[in-house]
Protein backbone atom coordinates (compact mmCIF):
# COMPACT_ATOMS: atom_id res chain seq x y z
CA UNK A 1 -21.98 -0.39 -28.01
CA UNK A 2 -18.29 -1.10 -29.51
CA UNK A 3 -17.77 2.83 -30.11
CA UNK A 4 -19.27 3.09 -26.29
CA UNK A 5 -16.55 0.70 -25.00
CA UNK A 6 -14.13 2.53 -26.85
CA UNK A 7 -15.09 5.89 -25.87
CA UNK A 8 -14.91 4.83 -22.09
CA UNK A 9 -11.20 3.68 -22.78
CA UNK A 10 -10.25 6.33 -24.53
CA UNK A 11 -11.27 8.47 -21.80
CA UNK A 12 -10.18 6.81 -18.99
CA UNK A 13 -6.80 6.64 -21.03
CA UNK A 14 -6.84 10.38 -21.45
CA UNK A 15 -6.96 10.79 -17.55
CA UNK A 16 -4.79 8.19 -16.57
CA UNK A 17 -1.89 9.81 -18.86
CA UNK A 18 -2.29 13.33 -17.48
CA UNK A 19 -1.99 11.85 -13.92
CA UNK A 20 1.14 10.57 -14.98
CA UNK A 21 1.99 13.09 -16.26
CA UNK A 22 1.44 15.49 -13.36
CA UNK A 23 3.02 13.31 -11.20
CA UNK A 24 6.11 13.41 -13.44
CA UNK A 25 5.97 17.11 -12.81
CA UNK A 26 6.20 17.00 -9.15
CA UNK A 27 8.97 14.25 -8.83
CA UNK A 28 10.88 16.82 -10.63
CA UNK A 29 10.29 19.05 -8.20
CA UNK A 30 11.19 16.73 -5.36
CA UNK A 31 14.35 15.84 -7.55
CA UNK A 32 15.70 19.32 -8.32
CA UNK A 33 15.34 20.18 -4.25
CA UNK A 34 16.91 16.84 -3.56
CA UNK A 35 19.25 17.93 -5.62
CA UNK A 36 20.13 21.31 -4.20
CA UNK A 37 20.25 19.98 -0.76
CA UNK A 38 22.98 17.47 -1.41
CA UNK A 39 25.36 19.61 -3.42
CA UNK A 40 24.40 22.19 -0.27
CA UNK A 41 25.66 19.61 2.18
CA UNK A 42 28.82 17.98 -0.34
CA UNK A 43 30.07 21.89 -0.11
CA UNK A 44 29.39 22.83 3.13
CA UNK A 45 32.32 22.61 5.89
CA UNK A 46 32.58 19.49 7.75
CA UNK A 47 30.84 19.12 11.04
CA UNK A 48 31.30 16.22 13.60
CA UNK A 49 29.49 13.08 13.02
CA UNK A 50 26.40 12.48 14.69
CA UNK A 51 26.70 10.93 18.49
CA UNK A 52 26.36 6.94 18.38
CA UNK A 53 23.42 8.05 20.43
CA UNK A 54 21.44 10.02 16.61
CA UNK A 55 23.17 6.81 14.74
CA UNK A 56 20.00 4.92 14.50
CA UNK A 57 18.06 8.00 13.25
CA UNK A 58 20.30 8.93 10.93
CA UNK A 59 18.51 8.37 7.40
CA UNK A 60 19.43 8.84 3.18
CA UNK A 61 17.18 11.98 2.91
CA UNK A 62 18.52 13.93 5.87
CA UNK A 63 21.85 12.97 6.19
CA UNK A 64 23.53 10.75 2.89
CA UNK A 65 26.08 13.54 1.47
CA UNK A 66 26.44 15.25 4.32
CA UNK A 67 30.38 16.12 5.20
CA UNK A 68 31.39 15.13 8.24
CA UNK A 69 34.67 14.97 10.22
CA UNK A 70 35.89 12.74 13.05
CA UNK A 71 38.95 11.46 14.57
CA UNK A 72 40.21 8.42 15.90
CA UNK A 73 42.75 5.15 14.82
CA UNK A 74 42.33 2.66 12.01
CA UNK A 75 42.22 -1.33 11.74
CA UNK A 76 44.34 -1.74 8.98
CA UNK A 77 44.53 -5.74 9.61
CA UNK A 78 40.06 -5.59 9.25
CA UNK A 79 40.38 -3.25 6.19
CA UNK A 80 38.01 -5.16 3.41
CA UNK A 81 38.38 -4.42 -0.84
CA UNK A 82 35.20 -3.91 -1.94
CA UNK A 83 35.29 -4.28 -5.81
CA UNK A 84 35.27 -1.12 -7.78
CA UNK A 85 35.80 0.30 -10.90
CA UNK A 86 36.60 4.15 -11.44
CA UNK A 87 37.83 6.29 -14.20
CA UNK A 88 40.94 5.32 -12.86
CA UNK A 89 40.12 1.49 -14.31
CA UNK A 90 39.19 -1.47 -12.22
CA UNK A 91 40.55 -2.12 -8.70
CA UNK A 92 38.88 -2.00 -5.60
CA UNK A 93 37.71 0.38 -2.41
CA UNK A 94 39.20 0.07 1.22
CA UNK A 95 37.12 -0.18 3.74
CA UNK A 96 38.60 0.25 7.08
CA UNK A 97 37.29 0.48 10.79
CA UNK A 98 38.27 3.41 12.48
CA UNK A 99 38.03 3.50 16.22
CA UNK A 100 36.57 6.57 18.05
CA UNK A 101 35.76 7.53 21.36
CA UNK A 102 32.17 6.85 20.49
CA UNK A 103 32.11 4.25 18.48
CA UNK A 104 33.64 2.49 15.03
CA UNK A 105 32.80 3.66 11.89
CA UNK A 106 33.79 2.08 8.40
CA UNK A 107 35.73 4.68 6.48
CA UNK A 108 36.10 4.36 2.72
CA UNK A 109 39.91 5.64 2.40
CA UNK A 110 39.77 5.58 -1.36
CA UNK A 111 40.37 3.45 -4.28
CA UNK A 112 43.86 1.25 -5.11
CA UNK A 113 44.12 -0.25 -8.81
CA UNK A 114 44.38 -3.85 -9.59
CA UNK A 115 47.66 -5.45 -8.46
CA UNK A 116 48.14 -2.68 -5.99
CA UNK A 117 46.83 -3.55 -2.78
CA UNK A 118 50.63 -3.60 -1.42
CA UNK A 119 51.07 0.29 -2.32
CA UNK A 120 48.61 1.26 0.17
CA UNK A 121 49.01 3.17 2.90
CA UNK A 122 48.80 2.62 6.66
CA UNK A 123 48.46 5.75 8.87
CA UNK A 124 49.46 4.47 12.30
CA UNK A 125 48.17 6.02 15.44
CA UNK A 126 45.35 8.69 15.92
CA UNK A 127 44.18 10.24 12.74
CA UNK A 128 41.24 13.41 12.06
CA UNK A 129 39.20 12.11 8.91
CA UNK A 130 37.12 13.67 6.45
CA UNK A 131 34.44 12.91 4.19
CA UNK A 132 30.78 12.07 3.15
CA UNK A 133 28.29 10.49 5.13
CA UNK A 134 27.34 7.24 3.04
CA UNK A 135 24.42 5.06 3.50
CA UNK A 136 25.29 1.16 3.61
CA UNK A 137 24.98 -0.98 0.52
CA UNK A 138 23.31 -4.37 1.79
CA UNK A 139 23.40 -7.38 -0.88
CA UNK A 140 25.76 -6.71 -3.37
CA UNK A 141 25.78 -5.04 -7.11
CA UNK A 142 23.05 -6.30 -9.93
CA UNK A 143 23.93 -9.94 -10.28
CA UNK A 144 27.05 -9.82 -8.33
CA UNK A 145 25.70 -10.61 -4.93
CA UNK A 146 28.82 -10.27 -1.88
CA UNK A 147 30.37 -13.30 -0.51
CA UNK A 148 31.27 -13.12 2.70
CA UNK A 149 32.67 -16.51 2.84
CA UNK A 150 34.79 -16.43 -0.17
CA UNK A 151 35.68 -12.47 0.63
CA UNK A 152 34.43 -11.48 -2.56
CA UNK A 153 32.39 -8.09 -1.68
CA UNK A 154 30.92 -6.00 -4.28
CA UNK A 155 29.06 -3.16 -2.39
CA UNK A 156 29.83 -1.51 1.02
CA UNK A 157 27.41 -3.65 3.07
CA UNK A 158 28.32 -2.47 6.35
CA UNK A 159 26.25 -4.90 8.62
CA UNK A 160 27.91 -7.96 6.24
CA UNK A 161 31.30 -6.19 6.58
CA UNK A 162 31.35 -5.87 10.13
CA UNK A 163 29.85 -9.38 10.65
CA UNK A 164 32.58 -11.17 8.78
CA UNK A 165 35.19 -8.91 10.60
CA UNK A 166 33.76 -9.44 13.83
CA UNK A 167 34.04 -5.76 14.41
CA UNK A 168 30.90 -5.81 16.89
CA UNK A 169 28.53 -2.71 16.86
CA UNK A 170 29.63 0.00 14.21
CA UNK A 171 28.30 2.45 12.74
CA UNK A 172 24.86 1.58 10.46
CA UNK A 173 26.54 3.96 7.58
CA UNK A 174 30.53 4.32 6.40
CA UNK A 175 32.46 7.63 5.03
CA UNK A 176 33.85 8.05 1.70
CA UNK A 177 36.98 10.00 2.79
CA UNK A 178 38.00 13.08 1.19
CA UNK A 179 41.66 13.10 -0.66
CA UNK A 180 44.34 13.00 1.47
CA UNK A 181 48.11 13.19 1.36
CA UNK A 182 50.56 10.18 1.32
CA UNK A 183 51.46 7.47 -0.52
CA UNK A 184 49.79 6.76 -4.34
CA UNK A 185 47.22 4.61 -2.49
CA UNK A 186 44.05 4.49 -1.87
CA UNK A 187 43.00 7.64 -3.92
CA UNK A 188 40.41 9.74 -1.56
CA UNK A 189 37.95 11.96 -3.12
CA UNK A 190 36.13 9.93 -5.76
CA UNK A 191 32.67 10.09 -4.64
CA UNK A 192 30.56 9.60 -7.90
CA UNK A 193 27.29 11.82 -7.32
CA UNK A 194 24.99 11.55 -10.08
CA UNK A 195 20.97 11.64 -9.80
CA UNK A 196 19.34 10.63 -12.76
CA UNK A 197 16.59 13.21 -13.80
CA UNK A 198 14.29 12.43 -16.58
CA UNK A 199 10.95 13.48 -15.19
CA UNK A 200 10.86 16.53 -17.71
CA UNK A 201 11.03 13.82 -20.34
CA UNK A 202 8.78 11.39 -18.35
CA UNK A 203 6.19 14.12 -18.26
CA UNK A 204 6.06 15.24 -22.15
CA UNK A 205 5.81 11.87 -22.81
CA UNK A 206 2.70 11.01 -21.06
CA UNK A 207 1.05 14.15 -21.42
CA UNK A 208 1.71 13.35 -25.72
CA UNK A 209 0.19 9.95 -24.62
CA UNK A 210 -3.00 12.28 -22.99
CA UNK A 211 -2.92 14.24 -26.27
CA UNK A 212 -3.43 10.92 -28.73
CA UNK A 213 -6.36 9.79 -26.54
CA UNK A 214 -7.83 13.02 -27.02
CA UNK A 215 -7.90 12.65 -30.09
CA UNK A 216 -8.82 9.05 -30.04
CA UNK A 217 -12.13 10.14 -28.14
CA UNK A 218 -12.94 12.74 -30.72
CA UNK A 219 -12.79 10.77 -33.70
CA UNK A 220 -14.87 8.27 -31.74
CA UNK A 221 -17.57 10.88 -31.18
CA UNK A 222 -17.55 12.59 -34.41
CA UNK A 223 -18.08 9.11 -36.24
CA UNK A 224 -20.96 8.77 -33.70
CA UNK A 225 -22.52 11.89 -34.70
CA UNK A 226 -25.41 11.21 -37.14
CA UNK A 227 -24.63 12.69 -41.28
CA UNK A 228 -26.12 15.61 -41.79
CA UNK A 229 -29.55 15.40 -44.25
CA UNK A 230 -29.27 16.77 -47.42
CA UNK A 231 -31.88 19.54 -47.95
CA UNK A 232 -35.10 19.03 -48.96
CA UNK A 233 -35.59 20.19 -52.89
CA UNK A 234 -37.70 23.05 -53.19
């Protein structure tokens, strides 16, 4: 009965690993095309946002990445620091509304280092930006949650943002701006992308997983195969 049990989990082990394994293999797929697309769109020349009308629609796996242009006039007096740190040590993003014809969109002009938040840079009058389509942030960084009340903001929430800036209706997304000349702040350009693809790995691990239950269910069945008789003497 024990070696029955055993079989049975063995089995059932055995399945449950190459499953896993399988489905390893096709989230690498999905990952290498995801991939692909986005460093397609990070490359490609810009093209006009979206219409506030396609703002609601607009979604990670369609549009995050995608470089986009538009033009209009900045906020600087309801520009938030969002804290960052870059290669370029710690320090802190700019957030600022700009004001189009069709709406207001949080732009991400860049990063400015610790102590210099009086260096940066305040473009006055109508201005043609470029960048990368961003998805908002909402809560705040692992164990650093944003506080809107104390202005401590650690991720580019743009509902929170816009809230505590009373900026009205904007844009459900922001743009990390491309570099662009001027002063030594904010630096433009620093988009980080980075997807993390272990699947491969994932995948020979589970199916080695498949292989030791194999092997667990044929020791199991050749210790319940009955000992050969010795011959009969003549």
């Amino acid at each position: 009965m024990k070696r029955t049990i055993l079989l049975v989990v063995f089995v059932v082990a055995c399945v449950g690993f190459i499953a896993l394994a399988v489905w390893q293999l096709e989230r690498r797929v999905w990952k290498l095309d995801l991939i692909a697309r986005v460093d397609a769109r990070v490359h490609a020349p810009p093209v006009l946002i979206p219409p506030s009308s396609e703002w609601p629609s607009i979604n990670a796996a369609d549009d995050e990445y995608r470089h986009v242009k538009l033009r209009g006039h900045y906020l600087h007096d309801q520009a938030t620091l969002v804290d960052a740190l870059t290669d370029a040590g710690p320090g802190a993003w700019v957030l600022t509304p700009l004001v189009t014809a069709d709406g207001t969109v949080l732009i991400n002009r860049g990063f400015v280092a610790k102590d210099h938040e009086q260096d940066i840079e305040r473009p006055e009058g109508e201005r043609t930006v470029t960048g990368l389509l961003r998805m908002s942030e909402p809560g705040g960084r692992f164990l650093r949650a944003n506080r809107p009340q104390d202005g401590a903001w650690y991720s580019r929430d743009v509902v929170a943002i816009a809230s505590a800036r009373k900026l009205g209706a904007v844009a459900p997304f922001f743009v990390d701006a491309d570099t662009t000349p001027g002063g030594p702040y904010p630096i433009g350009g620093l988009t980080v992308i980075r997807f993390r693809n272990m699947h491969l790995l994932y995948a020979i691990t589970w199916f080695a997983l498949a292989g030791l239950s194999a092997a667990g269910v044929a020791l199991v069945l050749r210790k319940s195969s009955p000992a050969p008789r010795d011959a009969a003497p003549d």
